[in-house]
Protein backbone atom coordinates (compact mmCIF):
# COMPACT_ATOMS: atom_id res chain seq x y z
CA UNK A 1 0.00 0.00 0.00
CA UNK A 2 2.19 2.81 -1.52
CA UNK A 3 0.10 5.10 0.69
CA UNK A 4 1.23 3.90 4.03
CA UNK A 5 4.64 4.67 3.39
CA UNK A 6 3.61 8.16 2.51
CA UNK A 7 1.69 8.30 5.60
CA UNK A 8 5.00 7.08 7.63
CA UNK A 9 7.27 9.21 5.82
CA UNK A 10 5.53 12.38 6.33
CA UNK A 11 5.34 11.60 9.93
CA UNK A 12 8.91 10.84 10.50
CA UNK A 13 9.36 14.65 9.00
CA UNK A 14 7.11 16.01 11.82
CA UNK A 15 8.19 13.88 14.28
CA UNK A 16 12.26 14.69 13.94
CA UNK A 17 11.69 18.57 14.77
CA UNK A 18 8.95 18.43 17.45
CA UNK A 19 9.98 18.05 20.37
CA UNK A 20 12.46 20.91 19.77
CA UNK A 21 9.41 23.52 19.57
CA UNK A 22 8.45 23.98 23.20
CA UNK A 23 10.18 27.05 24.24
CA UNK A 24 7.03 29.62 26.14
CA UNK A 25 6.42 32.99 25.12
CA UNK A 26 6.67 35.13 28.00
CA UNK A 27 3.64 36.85 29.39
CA UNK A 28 3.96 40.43 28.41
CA UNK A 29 4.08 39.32 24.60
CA UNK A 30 1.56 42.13 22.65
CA UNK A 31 -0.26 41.13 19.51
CA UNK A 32 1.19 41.96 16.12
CA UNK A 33 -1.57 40.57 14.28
CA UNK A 34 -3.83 38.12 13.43
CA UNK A 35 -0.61 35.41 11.93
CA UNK A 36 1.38 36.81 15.46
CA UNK A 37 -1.14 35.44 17.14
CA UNK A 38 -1.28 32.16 15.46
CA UNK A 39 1.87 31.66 16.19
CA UNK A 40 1.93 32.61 19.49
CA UNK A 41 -0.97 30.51 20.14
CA UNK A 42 1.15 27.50 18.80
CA UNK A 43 4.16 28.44 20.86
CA UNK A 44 2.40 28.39 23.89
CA UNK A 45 2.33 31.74 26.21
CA UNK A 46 1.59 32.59 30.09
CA UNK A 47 -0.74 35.35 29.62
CA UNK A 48 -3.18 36.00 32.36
CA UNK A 49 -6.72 35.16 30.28
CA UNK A 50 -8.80 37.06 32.86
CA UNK A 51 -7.80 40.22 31.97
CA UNK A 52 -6.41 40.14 28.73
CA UNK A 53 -8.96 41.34 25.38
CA UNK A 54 -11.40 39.04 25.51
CA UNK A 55 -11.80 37.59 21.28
CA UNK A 56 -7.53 37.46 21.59
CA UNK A 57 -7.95 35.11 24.55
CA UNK A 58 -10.91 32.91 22.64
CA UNK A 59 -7.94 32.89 20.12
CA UNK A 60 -4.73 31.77 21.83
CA UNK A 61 -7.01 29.33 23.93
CA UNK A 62 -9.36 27.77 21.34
CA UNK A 63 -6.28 27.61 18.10
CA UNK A 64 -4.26 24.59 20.59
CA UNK A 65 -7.53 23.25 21.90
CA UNK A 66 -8.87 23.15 18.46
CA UNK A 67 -5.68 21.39 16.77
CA UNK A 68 -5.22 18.99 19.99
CA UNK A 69 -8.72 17.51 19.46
CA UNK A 70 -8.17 17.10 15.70
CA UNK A 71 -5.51 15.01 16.63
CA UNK A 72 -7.63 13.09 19.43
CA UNK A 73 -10.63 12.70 16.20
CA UNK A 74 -7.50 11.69 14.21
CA UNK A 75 -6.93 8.60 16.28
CA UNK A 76 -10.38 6.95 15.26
CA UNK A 77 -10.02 8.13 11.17
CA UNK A 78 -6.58 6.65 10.92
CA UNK A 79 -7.96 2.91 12.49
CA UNK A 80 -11.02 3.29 10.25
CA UNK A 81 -8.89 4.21 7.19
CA UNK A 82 -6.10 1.46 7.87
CA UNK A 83 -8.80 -1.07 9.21
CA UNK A 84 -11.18 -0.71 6.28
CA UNK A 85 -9.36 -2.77 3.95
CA UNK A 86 -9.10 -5.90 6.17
CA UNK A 87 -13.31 -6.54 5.52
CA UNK A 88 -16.72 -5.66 6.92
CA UNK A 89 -16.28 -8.07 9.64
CA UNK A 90 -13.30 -6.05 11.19
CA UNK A 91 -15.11 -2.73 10.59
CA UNK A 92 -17.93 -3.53 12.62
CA UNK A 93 -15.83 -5.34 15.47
CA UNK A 94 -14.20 -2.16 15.99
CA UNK A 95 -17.06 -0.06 15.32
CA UNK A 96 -19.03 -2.21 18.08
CA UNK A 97 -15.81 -1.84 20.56
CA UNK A 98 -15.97 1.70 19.77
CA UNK A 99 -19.45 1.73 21.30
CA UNK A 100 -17.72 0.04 24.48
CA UNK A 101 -15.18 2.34 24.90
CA UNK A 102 -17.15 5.09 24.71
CA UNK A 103 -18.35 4.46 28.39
CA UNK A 104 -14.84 4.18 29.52
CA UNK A 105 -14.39 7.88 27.03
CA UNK A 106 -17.31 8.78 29.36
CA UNK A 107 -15.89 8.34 32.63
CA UNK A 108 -12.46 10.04 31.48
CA UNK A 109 -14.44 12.91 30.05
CA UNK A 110 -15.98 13.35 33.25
CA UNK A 111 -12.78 13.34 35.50
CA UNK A 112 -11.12 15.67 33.01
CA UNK A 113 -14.06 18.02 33.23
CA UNK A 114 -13.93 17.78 36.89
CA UNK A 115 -10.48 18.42 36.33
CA UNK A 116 -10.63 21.61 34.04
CA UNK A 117 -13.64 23.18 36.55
CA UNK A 118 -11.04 23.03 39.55
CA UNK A 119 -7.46 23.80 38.00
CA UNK A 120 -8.73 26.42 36.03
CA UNK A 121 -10.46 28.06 39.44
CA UNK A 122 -7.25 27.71 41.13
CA UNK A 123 -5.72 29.65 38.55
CA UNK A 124 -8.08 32.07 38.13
CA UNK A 125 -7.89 32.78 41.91
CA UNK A 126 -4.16 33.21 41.63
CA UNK A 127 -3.57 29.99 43.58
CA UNK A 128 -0.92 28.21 41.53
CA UNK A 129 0.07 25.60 43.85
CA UNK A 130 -3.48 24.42 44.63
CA UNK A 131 -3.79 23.40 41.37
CA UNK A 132 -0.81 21.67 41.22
CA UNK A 133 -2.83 20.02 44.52
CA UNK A 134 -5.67 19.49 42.75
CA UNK A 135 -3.89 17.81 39.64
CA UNK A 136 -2.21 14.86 41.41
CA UNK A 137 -5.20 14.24 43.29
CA UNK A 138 -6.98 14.05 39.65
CA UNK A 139 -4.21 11.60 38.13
CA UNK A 140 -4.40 9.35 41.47
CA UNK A 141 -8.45 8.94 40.51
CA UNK A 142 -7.44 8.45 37.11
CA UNK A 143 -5.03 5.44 38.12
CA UNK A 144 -7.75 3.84 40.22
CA UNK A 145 -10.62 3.58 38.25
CA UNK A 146 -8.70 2.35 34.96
CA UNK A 147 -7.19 -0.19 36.86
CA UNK A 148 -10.66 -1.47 37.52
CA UNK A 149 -11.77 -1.15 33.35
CA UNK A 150 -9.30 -2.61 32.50
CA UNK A 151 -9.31 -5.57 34.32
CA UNK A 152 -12.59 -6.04 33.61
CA UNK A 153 -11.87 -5.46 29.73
CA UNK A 154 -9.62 -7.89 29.60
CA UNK A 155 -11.85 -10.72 31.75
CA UNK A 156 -15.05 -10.35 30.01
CA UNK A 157 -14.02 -8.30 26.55
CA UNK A 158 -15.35 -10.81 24.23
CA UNK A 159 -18.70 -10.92 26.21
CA UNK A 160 -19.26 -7.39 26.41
CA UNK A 161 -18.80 -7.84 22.24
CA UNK A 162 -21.12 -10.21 21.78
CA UNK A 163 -24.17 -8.18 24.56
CA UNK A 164 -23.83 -5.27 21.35
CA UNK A 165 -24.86 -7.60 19.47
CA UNK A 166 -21.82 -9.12 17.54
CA UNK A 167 -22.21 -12.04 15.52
CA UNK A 168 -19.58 -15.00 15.93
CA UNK A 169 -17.58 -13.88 12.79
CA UNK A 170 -17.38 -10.15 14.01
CA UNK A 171 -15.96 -11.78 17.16
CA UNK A 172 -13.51 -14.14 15.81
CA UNK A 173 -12.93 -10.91 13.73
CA UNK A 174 -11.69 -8.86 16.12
CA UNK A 175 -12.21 -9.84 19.43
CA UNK A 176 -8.86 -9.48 20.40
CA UNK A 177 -8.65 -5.99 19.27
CA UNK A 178 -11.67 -5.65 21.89
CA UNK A 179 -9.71 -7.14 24.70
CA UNK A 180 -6.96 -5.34 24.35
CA UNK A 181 -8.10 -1.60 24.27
CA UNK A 182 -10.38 -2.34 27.04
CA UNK A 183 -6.76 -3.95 29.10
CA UNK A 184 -5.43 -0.45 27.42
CA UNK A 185 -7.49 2.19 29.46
CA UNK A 186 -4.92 3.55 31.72
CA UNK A 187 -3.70 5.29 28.64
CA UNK A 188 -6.69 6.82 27.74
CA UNK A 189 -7.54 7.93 31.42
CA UNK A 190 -4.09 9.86 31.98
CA UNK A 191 -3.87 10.89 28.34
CA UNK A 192 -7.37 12.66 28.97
CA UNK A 193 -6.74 13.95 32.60
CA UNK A 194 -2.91 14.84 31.99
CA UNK A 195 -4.33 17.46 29.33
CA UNK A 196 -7.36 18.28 31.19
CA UNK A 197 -4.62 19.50 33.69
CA UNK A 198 -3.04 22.04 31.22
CA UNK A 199 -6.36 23.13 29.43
CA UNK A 200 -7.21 24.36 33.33
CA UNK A 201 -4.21 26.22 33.72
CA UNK A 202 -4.22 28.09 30.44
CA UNK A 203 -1.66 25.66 29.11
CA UNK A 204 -3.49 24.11 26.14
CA UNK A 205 -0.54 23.99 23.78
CA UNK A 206 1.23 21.16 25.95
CA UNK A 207 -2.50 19.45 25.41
CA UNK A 208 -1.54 19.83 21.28
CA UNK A 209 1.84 18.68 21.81
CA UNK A 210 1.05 15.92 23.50
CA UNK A 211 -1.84 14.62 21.02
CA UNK A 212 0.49 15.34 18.13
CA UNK A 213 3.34 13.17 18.95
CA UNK A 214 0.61 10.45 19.92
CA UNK A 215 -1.11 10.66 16.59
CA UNK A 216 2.36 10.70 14.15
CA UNK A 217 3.16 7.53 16.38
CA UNK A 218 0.02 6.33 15.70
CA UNK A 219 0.32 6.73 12.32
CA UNK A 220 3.70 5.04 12.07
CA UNK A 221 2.85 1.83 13.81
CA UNK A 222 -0.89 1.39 13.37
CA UNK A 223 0.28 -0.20 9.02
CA UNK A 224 3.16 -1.64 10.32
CA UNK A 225 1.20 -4.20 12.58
CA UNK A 226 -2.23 -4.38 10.90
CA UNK A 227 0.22 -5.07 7.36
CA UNK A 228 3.28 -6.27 8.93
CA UNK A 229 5.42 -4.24 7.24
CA UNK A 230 9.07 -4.32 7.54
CA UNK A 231 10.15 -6.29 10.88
CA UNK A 232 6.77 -5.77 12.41
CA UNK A 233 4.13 -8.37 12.73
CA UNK A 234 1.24 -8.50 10.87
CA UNK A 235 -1.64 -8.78 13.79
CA UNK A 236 -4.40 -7.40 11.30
CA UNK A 237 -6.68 -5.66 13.31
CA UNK A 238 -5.21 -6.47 16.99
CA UNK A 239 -2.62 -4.37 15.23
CA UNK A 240 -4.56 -1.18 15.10
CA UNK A 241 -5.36 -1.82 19.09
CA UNK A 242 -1.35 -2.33 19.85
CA UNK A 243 -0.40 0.92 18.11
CA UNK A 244 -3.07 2.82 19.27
CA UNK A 245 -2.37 1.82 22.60
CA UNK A 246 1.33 2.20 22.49
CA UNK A 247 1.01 5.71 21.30
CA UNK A 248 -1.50 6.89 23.93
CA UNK A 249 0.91 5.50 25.92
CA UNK A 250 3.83 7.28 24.82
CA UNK A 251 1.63 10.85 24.81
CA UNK A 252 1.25 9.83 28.51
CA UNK A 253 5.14 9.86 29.50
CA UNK A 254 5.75 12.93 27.50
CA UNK A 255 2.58 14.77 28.83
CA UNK A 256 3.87 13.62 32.62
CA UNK A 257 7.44 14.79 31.89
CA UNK A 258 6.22 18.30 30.43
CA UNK A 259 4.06 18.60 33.74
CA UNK A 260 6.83 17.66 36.38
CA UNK A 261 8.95 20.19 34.07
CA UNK A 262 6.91 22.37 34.71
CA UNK A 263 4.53 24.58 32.17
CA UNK A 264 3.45 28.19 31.59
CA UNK A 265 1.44 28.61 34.41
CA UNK A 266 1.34 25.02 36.45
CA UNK A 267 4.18 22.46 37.43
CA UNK A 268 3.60 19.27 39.50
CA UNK A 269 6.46 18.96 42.25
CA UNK A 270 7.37 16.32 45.01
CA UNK A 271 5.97 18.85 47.32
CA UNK A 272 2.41 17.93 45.51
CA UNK A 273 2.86 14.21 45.63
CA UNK A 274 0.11 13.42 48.85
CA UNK A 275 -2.65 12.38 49.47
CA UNK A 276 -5.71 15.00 49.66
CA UNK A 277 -8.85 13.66 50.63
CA UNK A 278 -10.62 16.84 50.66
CA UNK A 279 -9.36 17.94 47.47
CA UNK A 280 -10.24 14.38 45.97
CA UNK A 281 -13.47 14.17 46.84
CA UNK A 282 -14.10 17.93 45.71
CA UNK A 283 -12.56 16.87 42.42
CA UNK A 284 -15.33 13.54 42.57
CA UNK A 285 -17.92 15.08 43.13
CA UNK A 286 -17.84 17.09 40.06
CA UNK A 287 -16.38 14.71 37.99
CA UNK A 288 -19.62 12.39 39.51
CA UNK A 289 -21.37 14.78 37.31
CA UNK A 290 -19.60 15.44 34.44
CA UNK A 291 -19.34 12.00 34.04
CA UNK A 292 -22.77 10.97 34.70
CA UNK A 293 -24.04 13.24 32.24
CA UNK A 294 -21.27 11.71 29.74
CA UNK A 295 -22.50 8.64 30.75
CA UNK A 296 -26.14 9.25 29.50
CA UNK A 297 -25.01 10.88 26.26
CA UNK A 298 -23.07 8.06 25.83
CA UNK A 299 -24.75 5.15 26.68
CA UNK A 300 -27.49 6.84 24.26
CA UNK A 301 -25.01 6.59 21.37
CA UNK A 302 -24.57 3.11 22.09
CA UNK A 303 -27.87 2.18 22.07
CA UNK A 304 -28.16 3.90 18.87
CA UNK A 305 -25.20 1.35 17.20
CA UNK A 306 -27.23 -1.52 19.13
CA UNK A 307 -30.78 -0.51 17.17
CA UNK A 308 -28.41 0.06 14.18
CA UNK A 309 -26.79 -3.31 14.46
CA UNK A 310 -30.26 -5.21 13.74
CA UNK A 311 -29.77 -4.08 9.93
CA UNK A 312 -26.77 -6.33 9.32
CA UNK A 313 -23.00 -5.83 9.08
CA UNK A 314 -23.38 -3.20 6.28
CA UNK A 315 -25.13 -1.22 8.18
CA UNK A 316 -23.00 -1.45 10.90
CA UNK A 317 -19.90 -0.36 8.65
CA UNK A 318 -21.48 2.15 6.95
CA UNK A 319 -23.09 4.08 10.72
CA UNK A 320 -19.21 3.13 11.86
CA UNK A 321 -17.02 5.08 9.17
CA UNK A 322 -19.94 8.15 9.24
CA UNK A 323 -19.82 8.40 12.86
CA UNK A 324 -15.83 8.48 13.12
CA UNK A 325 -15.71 10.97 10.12
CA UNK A 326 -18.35 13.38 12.08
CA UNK A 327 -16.37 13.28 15.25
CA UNK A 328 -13.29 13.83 13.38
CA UNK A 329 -15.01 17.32 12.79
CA UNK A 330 -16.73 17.26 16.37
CA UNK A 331 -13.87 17.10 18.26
CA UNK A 332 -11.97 20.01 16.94
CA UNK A 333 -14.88 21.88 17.58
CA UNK A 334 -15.27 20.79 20.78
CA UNK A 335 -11.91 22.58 21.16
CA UNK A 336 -13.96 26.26 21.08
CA UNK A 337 -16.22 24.55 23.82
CA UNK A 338 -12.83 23.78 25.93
CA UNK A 339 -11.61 27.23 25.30
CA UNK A 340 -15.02 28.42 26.96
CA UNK A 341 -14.88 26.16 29.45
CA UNK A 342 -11.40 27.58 30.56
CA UNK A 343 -12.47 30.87 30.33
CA UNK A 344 -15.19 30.40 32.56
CA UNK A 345 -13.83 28.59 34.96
CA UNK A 346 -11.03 31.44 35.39
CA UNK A 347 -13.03 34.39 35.13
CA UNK A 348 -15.42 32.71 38.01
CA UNK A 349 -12.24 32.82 39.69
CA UNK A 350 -11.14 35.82 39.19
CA UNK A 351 -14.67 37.40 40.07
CA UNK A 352 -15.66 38.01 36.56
CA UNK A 353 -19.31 36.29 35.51
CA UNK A 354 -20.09 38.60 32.98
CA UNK A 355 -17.19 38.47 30.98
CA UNK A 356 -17.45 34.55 31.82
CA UNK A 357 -20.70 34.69 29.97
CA UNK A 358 -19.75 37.24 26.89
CA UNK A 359 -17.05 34.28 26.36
CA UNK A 360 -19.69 31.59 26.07
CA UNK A 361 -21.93 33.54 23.58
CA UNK A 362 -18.60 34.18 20.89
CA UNK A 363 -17.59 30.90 21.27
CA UNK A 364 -20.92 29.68 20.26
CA UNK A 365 -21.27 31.85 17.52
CA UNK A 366 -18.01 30.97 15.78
CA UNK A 367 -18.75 27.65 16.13
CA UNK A 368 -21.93 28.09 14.42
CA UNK A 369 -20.14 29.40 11.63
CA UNK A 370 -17.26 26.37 11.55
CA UNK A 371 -19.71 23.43 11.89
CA UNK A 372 -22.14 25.02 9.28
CA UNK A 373 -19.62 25.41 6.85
CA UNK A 374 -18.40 21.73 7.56
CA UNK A 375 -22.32 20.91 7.24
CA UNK A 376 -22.28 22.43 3.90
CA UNK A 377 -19.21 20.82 2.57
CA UNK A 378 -20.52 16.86 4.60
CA UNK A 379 -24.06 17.44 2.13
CA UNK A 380 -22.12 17.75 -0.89
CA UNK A 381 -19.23 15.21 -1.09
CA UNK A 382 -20.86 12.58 2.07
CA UNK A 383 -20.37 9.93 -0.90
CA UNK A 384 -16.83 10.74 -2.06
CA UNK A 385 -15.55 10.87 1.56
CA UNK A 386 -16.71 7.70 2.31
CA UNK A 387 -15.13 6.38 -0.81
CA UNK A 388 -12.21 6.96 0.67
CA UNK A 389 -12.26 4.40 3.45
CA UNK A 390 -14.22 1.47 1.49
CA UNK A 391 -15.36 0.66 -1.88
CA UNK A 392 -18.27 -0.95 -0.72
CA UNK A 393 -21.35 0.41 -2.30
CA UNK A 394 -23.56 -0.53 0.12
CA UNK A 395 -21.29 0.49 2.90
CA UNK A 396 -20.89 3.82 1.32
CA UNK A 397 -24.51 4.03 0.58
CA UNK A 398 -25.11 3.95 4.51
CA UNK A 399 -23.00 5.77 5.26
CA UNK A 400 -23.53 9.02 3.15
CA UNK A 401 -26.89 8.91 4.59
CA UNK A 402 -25.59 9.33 7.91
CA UNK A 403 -23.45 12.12 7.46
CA UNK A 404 -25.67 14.07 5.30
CA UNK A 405 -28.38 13.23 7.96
CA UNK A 406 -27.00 14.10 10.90
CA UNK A 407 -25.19 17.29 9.48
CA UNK A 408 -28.50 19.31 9.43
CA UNK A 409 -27.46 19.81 13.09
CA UNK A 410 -24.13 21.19 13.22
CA UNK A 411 -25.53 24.67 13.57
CA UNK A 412 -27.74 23.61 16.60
CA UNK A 413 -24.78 21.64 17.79
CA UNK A 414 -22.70 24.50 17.88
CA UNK A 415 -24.45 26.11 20.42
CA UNK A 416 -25.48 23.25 22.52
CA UNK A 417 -21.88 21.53 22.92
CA UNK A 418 -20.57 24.95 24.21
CA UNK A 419 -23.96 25.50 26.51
CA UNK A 420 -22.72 22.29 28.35
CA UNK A 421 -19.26 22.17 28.49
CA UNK A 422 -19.49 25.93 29.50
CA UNK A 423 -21.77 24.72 32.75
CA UNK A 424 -19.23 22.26 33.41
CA UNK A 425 -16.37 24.90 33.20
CA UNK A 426 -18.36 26.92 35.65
CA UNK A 427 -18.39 23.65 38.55
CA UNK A 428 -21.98 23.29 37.55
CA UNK A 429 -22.43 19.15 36.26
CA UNK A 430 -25.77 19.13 37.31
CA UNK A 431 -27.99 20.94 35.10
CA UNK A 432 -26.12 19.06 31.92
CA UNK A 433 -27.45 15.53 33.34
CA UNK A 434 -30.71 16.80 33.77
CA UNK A 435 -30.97 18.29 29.65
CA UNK A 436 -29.19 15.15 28.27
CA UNK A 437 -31.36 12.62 30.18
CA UNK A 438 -34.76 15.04 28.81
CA UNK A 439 -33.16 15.43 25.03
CA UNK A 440 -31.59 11.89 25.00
CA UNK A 441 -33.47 9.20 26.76
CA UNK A 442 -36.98 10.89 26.62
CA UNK A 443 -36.52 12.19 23.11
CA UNK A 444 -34.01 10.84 20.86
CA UNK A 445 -34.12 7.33 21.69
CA UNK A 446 -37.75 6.31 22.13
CA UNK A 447 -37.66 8.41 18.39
CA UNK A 448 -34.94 6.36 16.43
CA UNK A 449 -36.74 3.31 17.97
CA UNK A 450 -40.10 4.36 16.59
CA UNK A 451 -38.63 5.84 13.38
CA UNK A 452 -36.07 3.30 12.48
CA UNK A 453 -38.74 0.00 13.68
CA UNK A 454 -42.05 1.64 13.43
CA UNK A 455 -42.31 4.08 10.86
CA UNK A 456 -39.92 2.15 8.53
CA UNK A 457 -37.06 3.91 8.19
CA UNK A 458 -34.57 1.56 8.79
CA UNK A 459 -31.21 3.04 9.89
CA UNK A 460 -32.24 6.52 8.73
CA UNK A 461 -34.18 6.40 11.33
CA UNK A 462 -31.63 6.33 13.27
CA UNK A 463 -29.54 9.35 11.75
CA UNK A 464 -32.80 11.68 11.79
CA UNK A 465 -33.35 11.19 15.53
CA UNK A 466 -29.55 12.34 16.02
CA UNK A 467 -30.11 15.30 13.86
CA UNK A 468 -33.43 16.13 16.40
CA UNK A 469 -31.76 15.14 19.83
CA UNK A 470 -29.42 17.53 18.93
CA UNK A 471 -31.03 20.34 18.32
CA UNK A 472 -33.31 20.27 21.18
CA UNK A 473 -30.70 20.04 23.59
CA UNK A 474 -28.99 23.17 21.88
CA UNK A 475 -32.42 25.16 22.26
CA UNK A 476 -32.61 23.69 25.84
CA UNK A 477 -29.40 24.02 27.06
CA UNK A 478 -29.30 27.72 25.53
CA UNK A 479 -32.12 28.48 27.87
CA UNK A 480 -31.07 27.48 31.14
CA UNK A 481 -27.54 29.01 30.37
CA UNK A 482 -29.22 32.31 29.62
CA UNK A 483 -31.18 32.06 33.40
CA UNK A 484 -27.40 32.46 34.88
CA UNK A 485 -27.37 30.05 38.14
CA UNK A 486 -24.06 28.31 36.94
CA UNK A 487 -22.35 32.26 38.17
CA UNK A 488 -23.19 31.17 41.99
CA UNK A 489 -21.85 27.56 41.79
CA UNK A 490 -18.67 27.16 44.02
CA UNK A 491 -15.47 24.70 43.29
């Protein structure tokens, strides 16, 4: 595959310079500019957020946080791509253990956002070494519960495959692959809270860094094993799981060294290195939240792929290479909801609610603009971008009706996905649980049941009830923002 070794070589060229690029800018820095800015964005800087304009701080927050969750959505497109030419079977093992680990994304999503809330409080209260507190305390949770996952993962993996409603070939398929990123967790847990930890303290470029050198590495090894090219093995699609894993795990030792070292605004000490109770179960209890309402968006997704699963393994392809290409454009957008999120969380700190809230509203609107333009561009060429992965014309079929489907929401999903990570950013993980279990389990799902069984629509059923969940919970959760309790929540 002539393209793989394009792929490695062009990652080898990134790789050998970029680790030599983390030099800080210092915190007086002015702007020179809209391409000054870019670039001091990518350098990294230690400007105080609360106070400085408030569009140049969307800016230098959301450019890093944008780029370091392309590179988290780049993880699942690169599997899909590599893993697309070993059969349907393979696709829909890993789209199916995809659906797993998207409870174990949902737990780590919720300690990171319990995470973010407190660092970036700390920080905004000028309170540096409390956040360093509060960051060790985080990783310590993070150890504990993947432990548990991932023993479980690797007891009762193949199981777990065959409750979402695998069939024996999809198993033999790529069961192992199951097992072992289940065993894998740990990687994902610290990976997530490690860079939760900077995105707090205004650090998001060590977030980018991190994901970067993760992804290249992922790109290297993920055709070496799956192909077995060179020296390497060829594991087929176990192979995608090892080099996935391996990179994560890599991201993880550079991300830890970086924070011991010591970044722009936060570094983790020995004097940091104890045991906090109160601290810990601060950081629970709104990670309890954050991840319980992660849970129930989650757990809705997956019982989308389990209705979607009754219309064979095409089906199950197709819904699998849509879904990864829309969160490949999700999660840099979610990047403008992290930037909020910080900026929240900071100005709350630093006794500033209105400017907290004048933060949420721009970072809504421009990602309005991004995901409509992305919305645009998904309705034209769904067909040819799914050509890209598979050849399949039934697989493609499905496929382009997901994306085009679910894309009438991006402009809706704008605005709700910063609504909720902004109320999460502000301590309050409450009020997100109570619109996700209202738009999710009361609306969307009893709909794609009723559309995609009852009415006859088969798996577009499915895809239309996304498109509706969505926007009511962006109309929902624009409401309750606007009512302002989240300003009175404490961390």
């Amino acid at each position: 595959m002539p393209q793989d070794f394009a792929l490695n070589q062009l990652a080898v060229q990134w790789l050998s310079g970029f680790i030599m690029s983390s030099t800080s800018v210092p915190a007086g820095q002015s702007s020179g500019g809209f391409w000054s800015d870019v670039r001091l964005a990518l350098r990294g800087t230690s400007q105080d957020y609360t106070t400085l304009g408030l569009n140049r701080a969307i800016f230098l927050l959301a450019v890093p946080m944008v780029l370091e969750m392309a590179m988290e959505s780049l993880f699942a497109v690169v599997d899909s791509y590599f893993v697309a030419s070993l059969g349907r079977d393979s696709i829909a093992a890993v789209g199916l253990s995809e659906a797993l680990l998207a409870l174990v994304y949902a737990v780590a999503l919720g300690l990171a956002a319990g995470t973010t809330a407190t660092v970036a409080r700390r920080i905004g209260e000028k309170h540096p070494e409390a956040a360093s507190q509060a960051a060790f305390q985080a990783i310590l949770l993070g150890i504990g519960v993947s432990l548990i996952v991932g023993v479980a993962g690797i007891i009762w993996g193949n199981q777990l495959l065959r409750l979402m409603g695998a069939s024996p070939e999809i198993i033999r398929a790529g069961g192992r692959y199951t097992v072992f990123m289940l065993g894998g967790v740990g990687t994902i847990f610290l990976l997530f809270l490690i860079n939760a930890v900077f995105r707090g303290a205004g650090d998001p470029i060590m977030a980018m860094r991190t994901l970067w050198l993760a992804n290249l590495l992922n790109i290297l090894l993920n055709p070496c094993l799956i192909f077995g090219l060179g020296p390497f093995p060829r594991l087929g699609v176990l192979g995608s799981a090892v080099g996935t894993t391996v990179s994560r795990g890599v991201g993880v030792l550079f991300a830890a060294w970086f924070l011991i070292r010591g970044s722009g605004h936060l570094r983790l000490g020995l004097e940091h290195l104890r045991i906090d109770l109160k601290v810990m179960l601060s950081i629970l209890r709104l990670s309890a939240g954050a991840a319980l309402q992660s849970l129930i968006t989650i757990a809705s997704w997956v019982s989308l792929s389990r209705m979607n699963a009754t219309f064979g393994s095409a089906a199950i392809a197709g819904y699998t290479l849509a879904i990864r290409t829309v969160i490949f454009v999700i999660l840099p957008a979610a990047g403008l909801c992290n930037a909020a999120a910080t900026l929240v969380g900071q100005n709350l700190g630093a006794g500033k609610p209105d400017r907290a809230e004048q933060a949420v509203w721009r970072a809504g609107a421009y990602n309005a603009v991004f995901l409509g333009l992305v919305a645009i561009l998904f309705w034209l060429f769904a067909p040819l971008i799914m050509s890209i992965f598979t050849n399949d014309a039934p697989v493609i079929e499905v496929g382009a009706a997901c994306m085009r489907t679910v894309s009438l929401a991006y402009p809706f999903l704008a605005y709700g996905m910063v609504m909720e990570q902004s109320f999460n950013g502000a301590g309050d993980t409450t009020t997100p649980i109570y619109i996700n279990l209202v738009c999710y389990w009361a609306f969307q799902l009893p709909l794609a049941w009723w559309l995609s069984h009852g009415a006859g629509f088969g798996p577009k059923g499915v895809y239309i009830s996304i498109a509706a969940g969505e926007s009511l919970l962006a109309v929902v959760a624009s409401l309750l923002f606007r009512r302002g309790k989240w300003k009175l929540k404490r961390v």
